[in-house]
C-alpha atoms as a PDB file:
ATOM      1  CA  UNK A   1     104.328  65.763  71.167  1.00  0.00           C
ATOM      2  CA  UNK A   2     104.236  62.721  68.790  1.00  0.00           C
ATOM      3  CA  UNK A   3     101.535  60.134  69.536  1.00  0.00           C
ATOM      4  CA  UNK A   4     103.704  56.812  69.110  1.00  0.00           C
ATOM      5  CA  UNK A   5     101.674  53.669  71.236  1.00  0.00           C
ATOM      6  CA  UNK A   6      98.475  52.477  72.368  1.00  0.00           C
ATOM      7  CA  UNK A   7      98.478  49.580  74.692  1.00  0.00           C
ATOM      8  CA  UNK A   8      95.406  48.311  76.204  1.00  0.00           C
ATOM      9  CA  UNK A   9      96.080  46.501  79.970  1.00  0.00           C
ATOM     10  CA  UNK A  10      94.338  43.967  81.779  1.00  0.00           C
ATOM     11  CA  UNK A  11      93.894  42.462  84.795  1.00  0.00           C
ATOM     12  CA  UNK A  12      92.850  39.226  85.420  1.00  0.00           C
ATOM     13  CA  UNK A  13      89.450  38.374  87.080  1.00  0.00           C
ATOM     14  CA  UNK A  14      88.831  42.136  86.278  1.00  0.00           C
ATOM     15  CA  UNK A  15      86.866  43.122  82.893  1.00  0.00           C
ATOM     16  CA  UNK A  16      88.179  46.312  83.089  1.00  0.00           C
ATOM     17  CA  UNK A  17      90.530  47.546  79.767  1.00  0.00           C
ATOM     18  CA  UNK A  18      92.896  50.511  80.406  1.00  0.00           C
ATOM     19  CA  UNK A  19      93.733  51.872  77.541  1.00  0.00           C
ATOM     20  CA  UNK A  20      97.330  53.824  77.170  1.00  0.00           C
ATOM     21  CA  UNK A  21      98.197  56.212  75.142  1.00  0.00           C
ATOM     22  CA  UNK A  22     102.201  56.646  74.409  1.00  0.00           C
ATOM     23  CA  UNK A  23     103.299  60.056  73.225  1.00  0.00           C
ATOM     24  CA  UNK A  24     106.734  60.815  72.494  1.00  0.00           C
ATOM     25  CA  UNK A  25     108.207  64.198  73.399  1.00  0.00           C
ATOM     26  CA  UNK A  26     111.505  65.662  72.324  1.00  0.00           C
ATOM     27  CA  UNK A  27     111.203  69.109  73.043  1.00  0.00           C
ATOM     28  CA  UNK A  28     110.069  70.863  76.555  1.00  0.00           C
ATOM     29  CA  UNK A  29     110.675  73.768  78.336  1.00  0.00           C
ATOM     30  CA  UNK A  30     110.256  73.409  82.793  1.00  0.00           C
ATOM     31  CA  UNK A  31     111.383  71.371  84.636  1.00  0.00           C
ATOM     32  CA  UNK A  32     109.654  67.763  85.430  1.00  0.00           C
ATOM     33  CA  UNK A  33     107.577  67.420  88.889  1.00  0.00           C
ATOM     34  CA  UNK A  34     107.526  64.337  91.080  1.00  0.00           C
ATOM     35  CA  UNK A  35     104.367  62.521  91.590  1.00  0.00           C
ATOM     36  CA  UNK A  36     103.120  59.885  93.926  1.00  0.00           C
ATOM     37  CA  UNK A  37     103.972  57.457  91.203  1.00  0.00           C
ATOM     38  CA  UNK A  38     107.663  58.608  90.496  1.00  0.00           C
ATOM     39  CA  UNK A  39     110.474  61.225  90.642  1.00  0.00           C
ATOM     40  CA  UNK A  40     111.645  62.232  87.428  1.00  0.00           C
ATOM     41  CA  UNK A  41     115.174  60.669  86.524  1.00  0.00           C
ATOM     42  CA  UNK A  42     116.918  60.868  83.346  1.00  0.00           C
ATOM     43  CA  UNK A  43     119.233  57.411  82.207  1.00  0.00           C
ATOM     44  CA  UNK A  44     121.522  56.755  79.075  1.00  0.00           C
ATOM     45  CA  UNK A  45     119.332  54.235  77.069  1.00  0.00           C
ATOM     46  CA  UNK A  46     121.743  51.737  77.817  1.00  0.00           C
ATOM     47  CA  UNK A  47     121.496  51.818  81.486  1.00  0.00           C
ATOM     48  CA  UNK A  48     117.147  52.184  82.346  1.00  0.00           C
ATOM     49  CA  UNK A  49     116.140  50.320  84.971  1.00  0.00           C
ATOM     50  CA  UNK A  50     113.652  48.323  83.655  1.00  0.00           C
ATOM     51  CA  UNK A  51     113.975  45.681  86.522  1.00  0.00           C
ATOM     52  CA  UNK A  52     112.178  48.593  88.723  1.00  0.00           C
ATOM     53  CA  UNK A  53     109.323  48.914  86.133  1.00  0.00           C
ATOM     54  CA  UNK A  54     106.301  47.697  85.399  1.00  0.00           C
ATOM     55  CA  UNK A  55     107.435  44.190  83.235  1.00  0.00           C
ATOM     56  CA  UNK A  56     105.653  45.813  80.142  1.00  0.00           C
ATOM     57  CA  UNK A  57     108.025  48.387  80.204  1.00  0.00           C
ATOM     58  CA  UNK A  58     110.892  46.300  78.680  1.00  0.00           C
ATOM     59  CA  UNK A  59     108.824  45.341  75.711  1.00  0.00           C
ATOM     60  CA  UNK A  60     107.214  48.628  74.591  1.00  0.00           C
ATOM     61  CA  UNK A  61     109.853  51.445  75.432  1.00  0.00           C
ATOM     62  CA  UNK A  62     113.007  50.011  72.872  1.00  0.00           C
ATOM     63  CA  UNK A  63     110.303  50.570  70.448  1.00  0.00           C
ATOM     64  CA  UNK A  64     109.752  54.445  71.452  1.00  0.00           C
ATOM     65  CA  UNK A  65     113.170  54.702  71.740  1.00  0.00           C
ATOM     66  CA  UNK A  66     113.813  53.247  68.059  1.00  0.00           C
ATOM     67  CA  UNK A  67     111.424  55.508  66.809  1.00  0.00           C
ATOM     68  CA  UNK A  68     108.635  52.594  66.271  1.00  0.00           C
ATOM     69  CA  UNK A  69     105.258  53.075  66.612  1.00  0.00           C
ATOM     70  CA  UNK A  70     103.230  50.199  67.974  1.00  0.00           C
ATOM     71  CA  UNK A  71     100.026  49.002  69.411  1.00  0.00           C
ATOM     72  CA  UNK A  72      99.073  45.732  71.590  1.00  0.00           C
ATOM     73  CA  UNK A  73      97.838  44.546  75.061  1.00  0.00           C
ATOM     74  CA  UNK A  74      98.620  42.916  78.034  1.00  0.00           C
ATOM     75  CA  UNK A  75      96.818  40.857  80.452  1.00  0.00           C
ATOM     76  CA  UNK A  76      98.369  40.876  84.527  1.00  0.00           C
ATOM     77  CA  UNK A  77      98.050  38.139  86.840  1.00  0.00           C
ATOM     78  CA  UNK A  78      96.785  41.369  89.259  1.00  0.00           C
ATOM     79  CA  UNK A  79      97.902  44.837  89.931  1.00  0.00           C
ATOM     80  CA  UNK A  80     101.396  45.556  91.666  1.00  0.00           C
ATOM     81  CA  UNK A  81     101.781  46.781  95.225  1.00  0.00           C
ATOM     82  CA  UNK A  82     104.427  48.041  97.593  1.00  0.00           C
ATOM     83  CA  UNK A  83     105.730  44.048  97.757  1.00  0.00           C
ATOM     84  CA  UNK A  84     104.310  42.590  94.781  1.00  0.00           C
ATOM     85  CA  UNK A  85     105.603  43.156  90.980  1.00  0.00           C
ATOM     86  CA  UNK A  86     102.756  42.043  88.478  1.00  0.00           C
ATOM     87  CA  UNK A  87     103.572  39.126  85.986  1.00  0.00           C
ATOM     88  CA  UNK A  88     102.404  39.113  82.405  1.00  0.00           C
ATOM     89  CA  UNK A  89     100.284  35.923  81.636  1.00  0.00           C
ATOM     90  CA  UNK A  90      99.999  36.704  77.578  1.00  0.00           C
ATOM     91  CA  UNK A  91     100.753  40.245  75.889  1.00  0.00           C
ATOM     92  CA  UNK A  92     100.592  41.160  71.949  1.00  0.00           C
ATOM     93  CA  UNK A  93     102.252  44.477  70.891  1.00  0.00           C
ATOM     94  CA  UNK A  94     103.232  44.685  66.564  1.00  0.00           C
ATOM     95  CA  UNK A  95     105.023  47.350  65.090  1.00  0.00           C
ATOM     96  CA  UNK A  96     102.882  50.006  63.260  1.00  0.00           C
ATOM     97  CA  UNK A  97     104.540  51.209  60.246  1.00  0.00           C
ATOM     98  CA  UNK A  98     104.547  54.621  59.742  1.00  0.00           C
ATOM     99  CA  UNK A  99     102.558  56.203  57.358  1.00  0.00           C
END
């Protein structure tokens, strides 16, 4: 397990910083469990479904998935819900070369 991101989240009218912590893994015995947040799904890079993610997603994971390390933050209009999808009102997130 490879720590590769931090990325600090926000919510508007909420002081409140969640930090994240982004660890890459590439070797794992088991088998993964659903949660109450997801069920486990593999997908060919080419084909994730970022338009059923968090909008964050899309900016962050290519880096993972390049082998990038990064850090930044993003700031929500407010947290998402069973019929509402969050919308990013300003984000930063730089590459962190590797040393």
């Amino acid at each position: 397990m490879e720590q590769v991101g931090t990325i600090d989240f926000t919510f508007q009218n909420d002081p409140k910083i969640l930090e994240v912590h982004i660890f890459k893994v590439t070797d794992f015995t088991g088998e993964p469990e659903e949660t109450e947040e997801m069920k486990p799904q593999w997908f060919k890079n080419d084909q994730i479904p970022y338009e059923q993610m968090w909008s964050d997603d899309i900016h962050w994971l290519p880096l993972l998935l390049a082998g990038k390390k990064f850090k930044g933050s993003f700031l929500f209009d407010r947290p998402s819900d069973a019929t509402y999808a969050s919308k990013i009102i300003t984000q930063d997130l730089v590459e962190i070369k590797n040393t």
